[in-house]
PDB file of N, CA and C in Angstrom:
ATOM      1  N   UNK A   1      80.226 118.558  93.882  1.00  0.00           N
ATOM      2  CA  UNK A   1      80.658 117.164  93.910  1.00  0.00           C
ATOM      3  C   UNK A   1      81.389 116.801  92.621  1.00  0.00           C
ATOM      4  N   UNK A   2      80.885 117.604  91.422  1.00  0.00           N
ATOM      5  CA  UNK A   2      81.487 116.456  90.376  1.00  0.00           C
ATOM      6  C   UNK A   2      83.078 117.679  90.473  1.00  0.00           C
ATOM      7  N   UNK A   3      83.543 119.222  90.719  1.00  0.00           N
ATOM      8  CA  UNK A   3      84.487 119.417  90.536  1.00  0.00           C
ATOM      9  C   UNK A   3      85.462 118.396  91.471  1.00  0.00           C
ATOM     10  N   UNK A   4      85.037 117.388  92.338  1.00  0.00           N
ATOM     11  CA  UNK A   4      85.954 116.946  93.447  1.00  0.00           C
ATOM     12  C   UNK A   4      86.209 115.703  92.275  1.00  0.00           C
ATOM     13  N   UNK A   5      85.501 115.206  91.824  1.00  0.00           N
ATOM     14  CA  UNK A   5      85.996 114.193  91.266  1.00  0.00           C
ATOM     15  C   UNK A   5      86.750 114.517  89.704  1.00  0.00           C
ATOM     16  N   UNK A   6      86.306 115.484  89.224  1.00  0.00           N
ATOM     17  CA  UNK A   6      87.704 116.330  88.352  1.00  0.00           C
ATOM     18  C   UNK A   6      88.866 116.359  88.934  1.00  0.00           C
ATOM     19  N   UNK A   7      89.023 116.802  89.853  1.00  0.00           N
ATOM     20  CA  UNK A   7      90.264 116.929  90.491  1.00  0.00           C
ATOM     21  C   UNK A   7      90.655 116.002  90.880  1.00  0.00           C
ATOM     22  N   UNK A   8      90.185 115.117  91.240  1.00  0.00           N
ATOM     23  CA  UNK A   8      90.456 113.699  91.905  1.00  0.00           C
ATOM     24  C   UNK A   8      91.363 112.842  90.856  1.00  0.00           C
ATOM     25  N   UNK A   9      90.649 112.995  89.640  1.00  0.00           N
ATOM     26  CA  UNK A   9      91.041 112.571  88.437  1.00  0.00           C
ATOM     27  C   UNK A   9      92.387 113.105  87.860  1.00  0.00           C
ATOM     28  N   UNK A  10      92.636 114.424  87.929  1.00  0.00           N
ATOM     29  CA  UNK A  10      93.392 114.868  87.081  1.00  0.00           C
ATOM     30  C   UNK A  10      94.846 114.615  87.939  1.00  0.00           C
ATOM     31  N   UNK A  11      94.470 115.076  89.745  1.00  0.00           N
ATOM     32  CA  UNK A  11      95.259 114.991  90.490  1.00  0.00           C
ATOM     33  C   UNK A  11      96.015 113.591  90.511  1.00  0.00           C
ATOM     34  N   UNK A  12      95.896 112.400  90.492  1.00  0.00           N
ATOM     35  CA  UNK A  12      96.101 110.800  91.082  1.00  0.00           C
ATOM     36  C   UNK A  12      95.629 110.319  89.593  1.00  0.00           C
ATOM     37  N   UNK A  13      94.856 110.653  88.726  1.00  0.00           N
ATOM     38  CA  UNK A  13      94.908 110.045  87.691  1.00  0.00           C
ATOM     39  C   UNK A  13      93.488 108.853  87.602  1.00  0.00           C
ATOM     40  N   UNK A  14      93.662 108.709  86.654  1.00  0.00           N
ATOM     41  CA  UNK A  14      92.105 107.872  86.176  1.00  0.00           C
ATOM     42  C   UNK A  14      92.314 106.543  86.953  1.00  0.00           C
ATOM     43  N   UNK A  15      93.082 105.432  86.968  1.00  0.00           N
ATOM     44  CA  UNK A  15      93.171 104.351  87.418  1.00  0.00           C
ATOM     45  C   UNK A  15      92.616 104.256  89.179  1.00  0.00           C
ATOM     46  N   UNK A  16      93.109 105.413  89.656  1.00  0.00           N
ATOM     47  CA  UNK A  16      93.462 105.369  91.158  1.00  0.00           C
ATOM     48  C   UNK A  16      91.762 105.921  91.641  1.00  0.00           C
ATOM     49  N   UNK A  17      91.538 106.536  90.417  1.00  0.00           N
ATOM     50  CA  UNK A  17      89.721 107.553  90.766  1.00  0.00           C
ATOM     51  C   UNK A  17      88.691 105.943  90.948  1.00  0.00           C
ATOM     52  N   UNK A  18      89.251 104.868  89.715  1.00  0.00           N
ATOM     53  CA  UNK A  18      88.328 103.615  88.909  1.00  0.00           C
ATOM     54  C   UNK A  18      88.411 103.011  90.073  1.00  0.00           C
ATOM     55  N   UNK A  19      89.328 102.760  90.507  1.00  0.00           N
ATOM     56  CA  UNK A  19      90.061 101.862  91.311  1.00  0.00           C
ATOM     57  C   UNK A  19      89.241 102.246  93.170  1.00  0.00           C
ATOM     58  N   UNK A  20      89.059 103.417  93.030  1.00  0.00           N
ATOM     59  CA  UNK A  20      88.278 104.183  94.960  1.00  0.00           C
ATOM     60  C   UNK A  20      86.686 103.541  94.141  1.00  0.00           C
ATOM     61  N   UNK A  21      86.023 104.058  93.220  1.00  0.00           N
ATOM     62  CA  UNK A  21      84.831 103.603  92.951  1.00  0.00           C
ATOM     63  C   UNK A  21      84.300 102.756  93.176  1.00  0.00           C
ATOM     64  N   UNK A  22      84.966 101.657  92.369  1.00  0.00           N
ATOM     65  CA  UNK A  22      85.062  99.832  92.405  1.00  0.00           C
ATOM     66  C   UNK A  22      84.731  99.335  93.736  1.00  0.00           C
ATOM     67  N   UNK A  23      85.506  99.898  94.708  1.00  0.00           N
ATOM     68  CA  UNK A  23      86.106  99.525  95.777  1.00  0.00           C
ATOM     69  C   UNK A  23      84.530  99.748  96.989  1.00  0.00           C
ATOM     70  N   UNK A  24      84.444 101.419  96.568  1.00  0.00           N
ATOM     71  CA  UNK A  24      83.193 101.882  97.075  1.00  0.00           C
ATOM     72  C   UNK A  24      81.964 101.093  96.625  1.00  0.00           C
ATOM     73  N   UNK A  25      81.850 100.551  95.661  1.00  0.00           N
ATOM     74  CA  UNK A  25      80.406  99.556  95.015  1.00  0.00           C
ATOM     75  C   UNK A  25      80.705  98.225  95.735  1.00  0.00           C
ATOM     76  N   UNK A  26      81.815  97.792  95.479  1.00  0.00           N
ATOM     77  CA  UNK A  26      82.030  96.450  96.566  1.00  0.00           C
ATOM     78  C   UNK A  26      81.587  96.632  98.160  1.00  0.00           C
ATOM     79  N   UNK A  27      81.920  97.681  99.003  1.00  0.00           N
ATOM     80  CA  UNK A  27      82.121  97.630  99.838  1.00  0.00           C
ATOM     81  C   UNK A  27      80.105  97.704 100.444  1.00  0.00           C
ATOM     82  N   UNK A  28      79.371  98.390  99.493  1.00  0.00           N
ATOM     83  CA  UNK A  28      77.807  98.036  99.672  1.00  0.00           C
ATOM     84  C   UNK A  28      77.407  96.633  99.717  1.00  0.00           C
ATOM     85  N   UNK A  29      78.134  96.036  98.935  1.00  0.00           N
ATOM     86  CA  UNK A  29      77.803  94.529  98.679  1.00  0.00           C
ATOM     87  C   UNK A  29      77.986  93.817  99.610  1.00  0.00           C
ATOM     88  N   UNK A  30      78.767  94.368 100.153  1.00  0.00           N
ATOM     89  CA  UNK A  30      79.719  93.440 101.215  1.00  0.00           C
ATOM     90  C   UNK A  30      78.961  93.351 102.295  1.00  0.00           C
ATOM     91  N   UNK A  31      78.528  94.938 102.513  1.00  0.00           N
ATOM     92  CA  UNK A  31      77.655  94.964 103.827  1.00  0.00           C
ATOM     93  C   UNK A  31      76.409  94.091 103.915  1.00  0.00           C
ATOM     94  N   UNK A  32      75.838  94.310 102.469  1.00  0.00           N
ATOM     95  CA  UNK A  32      74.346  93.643 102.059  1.00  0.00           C
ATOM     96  C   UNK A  32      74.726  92.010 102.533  1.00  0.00           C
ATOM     97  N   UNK A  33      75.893  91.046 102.076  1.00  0.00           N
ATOM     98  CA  UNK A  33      76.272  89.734 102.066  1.00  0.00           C
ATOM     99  C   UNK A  33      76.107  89.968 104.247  1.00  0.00           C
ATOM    100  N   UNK A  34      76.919  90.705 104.675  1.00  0.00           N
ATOM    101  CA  UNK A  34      77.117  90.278 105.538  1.00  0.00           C
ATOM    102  C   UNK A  34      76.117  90.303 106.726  1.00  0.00           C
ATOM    103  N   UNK A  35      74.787  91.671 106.464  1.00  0.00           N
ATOM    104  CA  UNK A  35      73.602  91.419 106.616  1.00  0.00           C
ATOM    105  C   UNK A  35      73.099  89.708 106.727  1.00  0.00           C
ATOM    106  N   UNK A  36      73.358  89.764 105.557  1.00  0.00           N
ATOM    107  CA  UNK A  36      72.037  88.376 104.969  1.00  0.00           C
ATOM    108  C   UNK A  36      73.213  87.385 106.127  1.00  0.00           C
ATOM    109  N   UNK A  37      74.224  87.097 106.188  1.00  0.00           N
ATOM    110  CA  UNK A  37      74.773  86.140 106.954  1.00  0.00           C
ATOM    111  C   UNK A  37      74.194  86.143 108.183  1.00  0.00           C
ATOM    112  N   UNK A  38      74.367  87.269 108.613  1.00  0.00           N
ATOM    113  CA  UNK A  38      73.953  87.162 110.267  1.00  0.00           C
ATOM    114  C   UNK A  38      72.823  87.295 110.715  1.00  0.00           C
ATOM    115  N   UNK A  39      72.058  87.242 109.362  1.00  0.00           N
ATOM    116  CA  UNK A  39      70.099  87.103 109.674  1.00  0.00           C
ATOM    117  C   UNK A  39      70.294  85.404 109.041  1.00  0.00           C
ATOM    118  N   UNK A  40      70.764  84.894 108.731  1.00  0.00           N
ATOM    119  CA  UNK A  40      70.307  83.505 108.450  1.00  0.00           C
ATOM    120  C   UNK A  40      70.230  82.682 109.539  1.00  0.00           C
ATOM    121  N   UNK A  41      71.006  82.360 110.625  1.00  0.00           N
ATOM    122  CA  UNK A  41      70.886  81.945 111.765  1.00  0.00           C
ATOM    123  C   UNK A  41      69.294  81.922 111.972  1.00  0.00           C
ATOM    124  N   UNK A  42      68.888  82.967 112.145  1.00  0.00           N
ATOM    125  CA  UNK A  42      67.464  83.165 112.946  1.00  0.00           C
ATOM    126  C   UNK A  42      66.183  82.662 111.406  1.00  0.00           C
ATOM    127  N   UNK A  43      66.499  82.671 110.360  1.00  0.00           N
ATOM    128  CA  UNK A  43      66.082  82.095 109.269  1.00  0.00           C
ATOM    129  C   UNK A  43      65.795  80.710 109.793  1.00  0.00           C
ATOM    130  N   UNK A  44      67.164  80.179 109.932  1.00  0.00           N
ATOM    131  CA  UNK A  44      67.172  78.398 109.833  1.00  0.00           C
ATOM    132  C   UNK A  44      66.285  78.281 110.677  1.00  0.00           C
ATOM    133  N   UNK A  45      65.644  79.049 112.154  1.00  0.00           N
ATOM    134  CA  UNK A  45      65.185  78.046 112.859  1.00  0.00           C
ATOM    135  C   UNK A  45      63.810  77.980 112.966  1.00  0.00           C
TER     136      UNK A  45
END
């Protein structure tokens, strides 16, 4: 795993590696937010 992200890096460069990461940590969050949305309905009542 970590030679893929060497290469990942060297290939496309540091910004574009920061930039998939970021993206990948948001995209947990997102799911977690959108969880909690569609259980609140059944919360309120």
């Amino acid at each position: 795993m970590d030679q893929t992200w060497i290469s990942l890096i060297t290939d496309v460069g540091f910004p574009v590696a920061v930039t998939f990461y970021l993206l990948h940590r948001i995209e947990t969050k997102l799911n977690t937010l959108i969880e909690s949305i569609v259980a609140l309905p059944e919360k309120m009542r």
